[in-house]
C-alpha atoms as a PDB file:
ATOM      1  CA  UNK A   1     -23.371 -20.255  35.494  1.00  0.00           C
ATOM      2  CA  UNK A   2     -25.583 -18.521  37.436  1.00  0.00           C
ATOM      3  CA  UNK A   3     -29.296 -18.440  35.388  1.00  0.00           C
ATOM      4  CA  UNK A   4     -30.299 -19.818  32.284  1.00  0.00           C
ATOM      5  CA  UNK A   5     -27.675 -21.095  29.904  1.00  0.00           C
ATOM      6  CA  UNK A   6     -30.000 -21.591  27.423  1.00  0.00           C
ATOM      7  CA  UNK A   7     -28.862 -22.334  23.044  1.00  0.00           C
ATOM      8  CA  UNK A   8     -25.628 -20.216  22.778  1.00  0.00           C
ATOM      9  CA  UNK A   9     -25.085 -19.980  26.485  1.00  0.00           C
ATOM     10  CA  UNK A  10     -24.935 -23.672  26.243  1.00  0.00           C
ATOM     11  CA  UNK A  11     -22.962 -24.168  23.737  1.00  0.00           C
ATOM     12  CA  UNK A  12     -20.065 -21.880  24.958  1.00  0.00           C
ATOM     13  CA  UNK A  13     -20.696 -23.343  28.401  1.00  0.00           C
ATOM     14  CA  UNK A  14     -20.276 -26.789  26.929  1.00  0.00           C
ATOM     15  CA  UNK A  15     -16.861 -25.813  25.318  1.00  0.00           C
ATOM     16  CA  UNK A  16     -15.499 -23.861  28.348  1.00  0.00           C
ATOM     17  CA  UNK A  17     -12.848 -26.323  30.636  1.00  0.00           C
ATOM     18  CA  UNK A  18     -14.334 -25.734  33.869  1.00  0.00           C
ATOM     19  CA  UNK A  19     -18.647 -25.288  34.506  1.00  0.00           C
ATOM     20  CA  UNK A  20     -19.619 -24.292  37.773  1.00  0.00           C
ATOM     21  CA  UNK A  21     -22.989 -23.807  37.901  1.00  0.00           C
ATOM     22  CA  UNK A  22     -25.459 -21.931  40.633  1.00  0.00           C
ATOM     23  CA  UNK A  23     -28.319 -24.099  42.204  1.00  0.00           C
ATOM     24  CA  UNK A  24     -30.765 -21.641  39.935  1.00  0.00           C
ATOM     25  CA  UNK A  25     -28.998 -22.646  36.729  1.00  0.00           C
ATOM     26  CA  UNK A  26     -30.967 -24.050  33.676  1.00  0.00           C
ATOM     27  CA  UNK A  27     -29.241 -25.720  31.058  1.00  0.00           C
ATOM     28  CA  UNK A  28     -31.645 -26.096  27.652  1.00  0.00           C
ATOM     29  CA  UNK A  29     -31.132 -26.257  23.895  1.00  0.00           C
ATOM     30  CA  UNK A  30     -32.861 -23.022  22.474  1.00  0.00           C
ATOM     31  CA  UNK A  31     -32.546 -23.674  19.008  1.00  0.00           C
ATOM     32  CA  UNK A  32     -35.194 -26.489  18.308  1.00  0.00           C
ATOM     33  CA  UNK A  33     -37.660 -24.575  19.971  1.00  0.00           C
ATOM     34  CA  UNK A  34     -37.029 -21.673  17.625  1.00  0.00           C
ATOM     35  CA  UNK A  35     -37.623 -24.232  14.472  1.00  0.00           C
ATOM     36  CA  UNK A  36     -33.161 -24.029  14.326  1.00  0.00           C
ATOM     37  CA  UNK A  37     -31.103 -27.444  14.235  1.00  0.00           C
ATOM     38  CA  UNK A  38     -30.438 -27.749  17.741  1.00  0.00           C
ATOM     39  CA  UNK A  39     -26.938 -28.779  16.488  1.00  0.00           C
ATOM     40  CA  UNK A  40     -25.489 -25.329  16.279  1.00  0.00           C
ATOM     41  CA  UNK A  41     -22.583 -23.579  17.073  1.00  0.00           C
ATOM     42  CA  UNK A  42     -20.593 -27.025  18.069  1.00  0.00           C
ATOM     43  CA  UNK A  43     -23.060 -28.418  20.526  1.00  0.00           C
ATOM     44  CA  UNK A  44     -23.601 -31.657  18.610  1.00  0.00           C
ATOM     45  CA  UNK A  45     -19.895 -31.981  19.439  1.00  0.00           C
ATOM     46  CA  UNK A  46     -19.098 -31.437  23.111  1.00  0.00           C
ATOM     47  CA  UNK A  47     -22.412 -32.046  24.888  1.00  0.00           C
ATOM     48  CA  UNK A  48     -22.335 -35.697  23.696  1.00  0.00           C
ATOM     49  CA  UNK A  49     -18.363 -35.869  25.146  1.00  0.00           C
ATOM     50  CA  UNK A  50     -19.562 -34.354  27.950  1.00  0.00           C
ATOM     51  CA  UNK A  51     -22.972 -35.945  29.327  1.00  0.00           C
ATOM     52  CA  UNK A  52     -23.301 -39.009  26.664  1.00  0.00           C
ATOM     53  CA  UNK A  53     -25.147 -39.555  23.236  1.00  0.00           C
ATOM     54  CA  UNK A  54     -28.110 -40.647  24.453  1.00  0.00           C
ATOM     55  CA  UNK A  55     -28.713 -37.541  26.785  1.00  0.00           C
ATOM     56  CA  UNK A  56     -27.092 -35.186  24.839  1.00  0.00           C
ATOM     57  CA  UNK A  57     -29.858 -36.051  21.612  1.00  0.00           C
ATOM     58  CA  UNK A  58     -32.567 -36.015  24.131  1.00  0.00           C
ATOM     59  CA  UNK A  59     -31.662 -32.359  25.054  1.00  0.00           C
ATOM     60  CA  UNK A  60     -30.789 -30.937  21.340  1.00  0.00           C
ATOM     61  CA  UNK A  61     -33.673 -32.358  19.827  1.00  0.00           C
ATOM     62  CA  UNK A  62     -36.427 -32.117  22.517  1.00  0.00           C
ATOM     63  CA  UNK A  63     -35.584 -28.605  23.806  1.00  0.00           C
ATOM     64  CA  UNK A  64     -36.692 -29.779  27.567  1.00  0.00           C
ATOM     65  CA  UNK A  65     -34.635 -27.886  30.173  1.00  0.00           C
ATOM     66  CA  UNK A  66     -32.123 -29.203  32.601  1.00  0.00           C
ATOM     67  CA  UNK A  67     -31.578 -28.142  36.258  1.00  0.00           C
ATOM     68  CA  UNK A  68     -28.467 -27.584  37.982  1.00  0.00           C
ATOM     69  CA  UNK A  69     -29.087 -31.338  40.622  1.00  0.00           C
ATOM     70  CA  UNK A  70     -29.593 -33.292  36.712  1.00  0.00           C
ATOM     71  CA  UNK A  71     -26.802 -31.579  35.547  1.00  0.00           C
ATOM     72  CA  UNK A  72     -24.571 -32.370  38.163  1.00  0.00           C
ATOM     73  CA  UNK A  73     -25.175 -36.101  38.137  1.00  0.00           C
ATOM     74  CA  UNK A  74     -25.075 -36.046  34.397  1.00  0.00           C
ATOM     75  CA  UNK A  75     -21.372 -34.346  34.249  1.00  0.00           C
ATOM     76  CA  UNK A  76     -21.923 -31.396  32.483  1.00  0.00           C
ATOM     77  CA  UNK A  77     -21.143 -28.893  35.428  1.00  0.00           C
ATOM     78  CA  UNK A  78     -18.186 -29.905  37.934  1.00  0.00           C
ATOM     79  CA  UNK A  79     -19.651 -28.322  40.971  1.00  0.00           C
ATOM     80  CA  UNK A  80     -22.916 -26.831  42.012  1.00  0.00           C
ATOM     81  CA  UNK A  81     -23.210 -23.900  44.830  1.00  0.00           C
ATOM     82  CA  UNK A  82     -25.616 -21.985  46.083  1.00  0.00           C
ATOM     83  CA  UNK A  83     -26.819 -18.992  43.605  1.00  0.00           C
ATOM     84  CA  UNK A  84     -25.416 -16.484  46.015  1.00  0.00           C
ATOM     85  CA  UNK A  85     -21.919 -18.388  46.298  1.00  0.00           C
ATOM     86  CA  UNK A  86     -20.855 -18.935  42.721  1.00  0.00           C
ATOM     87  CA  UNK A  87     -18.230 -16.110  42.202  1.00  0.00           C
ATOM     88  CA  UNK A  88     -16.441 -16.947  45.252  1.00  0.00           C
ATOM     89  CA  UNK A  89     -15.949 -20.721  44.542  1.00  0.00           C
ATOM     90  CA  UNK A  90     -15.621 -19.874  41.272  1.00  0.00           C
ATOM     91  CA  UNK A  91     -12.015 -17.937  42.403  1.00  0.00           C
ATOM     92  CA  UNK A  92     -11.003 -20.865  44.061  1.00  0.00           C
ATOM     93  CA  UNK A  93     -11.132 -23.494  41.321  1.00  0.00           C
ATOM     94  CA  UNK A  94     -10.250 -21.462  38.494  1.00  0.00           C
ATOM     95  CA  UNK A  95      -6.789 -20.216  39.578  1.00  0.00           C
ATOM     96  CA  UNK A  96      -4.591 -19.625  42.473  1.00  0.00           C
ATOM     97  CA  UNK A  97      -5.001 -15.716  42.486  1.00  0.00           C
ATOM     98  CA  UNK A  98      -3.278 -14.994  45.812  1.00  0.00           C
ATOM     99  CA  UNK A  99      -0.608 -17.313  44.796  1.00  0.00           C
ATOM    100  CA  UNK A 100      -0.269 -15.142  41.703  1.00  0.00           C
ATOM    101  CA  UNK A 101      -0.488 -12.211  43.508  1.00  0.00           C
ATOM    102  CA  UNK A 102       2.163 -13.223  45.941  1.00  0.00           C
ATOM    103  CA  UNK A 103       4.546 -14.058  42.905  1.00  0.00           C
ATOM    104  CA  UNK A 104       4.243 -11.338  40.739  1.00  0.00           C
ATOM    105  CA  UNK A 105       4.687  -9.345  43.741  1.00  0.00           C
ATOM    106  CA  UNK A 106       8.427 -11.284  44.208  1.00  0.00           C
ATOM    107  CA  UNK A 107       9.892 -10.875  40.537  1.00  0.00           C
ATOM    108  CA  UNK A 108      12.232  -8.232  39.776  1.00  0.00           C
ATOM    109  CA  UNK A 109      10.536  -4.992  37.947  1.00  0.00           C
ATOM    110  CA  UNK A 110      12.658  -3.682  34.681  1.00  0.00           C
END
């Protein structure tokens, strides 16, 4: 994530296997603030898993926003980079793509 992640952004973010977040990412519960249970869309499932209940309740129901550093500690993002930097890292830990490239460049074409 690089920016706000902010209600739905958080909740797919919260579902995704691997969060890498910029140092300008904000992480916040939208939905309360809009007068919306700030349950929705499966939050009240994986942001408890994620950072713990106690946490997790303080961010749907209070709305307050969370920076990349409190994120970090808390577990909800796996690594933090600078904003400029995300993509690149973000190649790195999400796949071997030379490796890929290297063996789909091997097998036999039909």
């Amino acid at each position: 994530m690089n920016g706000h992640a902010v209600g739905a952004g958080l909740a797919i973010a919260a579902a995704s296997d691997l969060r890498l977040a910029s140092t300008a990412a904000t992480f916040a519960d939208g939905f309360v603030k809009r007068g919306i249970s700030g349950c929705e869309m499966g939050l009240s499932y994986f942001l408890p898993k994620l950072i713990g209940p106690a946490l997790a309740f303080d961010l749907m129901l209070s709305g307050r926003r969370m920076l990349a550093d409190e994120a970090l500690r808390a577990g909800l993002v796996r690594h933090r980079h600078r904003a400029r930097r995300t993509a690149r890292p973000g190649l790195r830990a999400g796949g071997a793509t030379r490796r890929e490239r290297r063996w789909r460049s091997r097998r036999p074409r039909r």
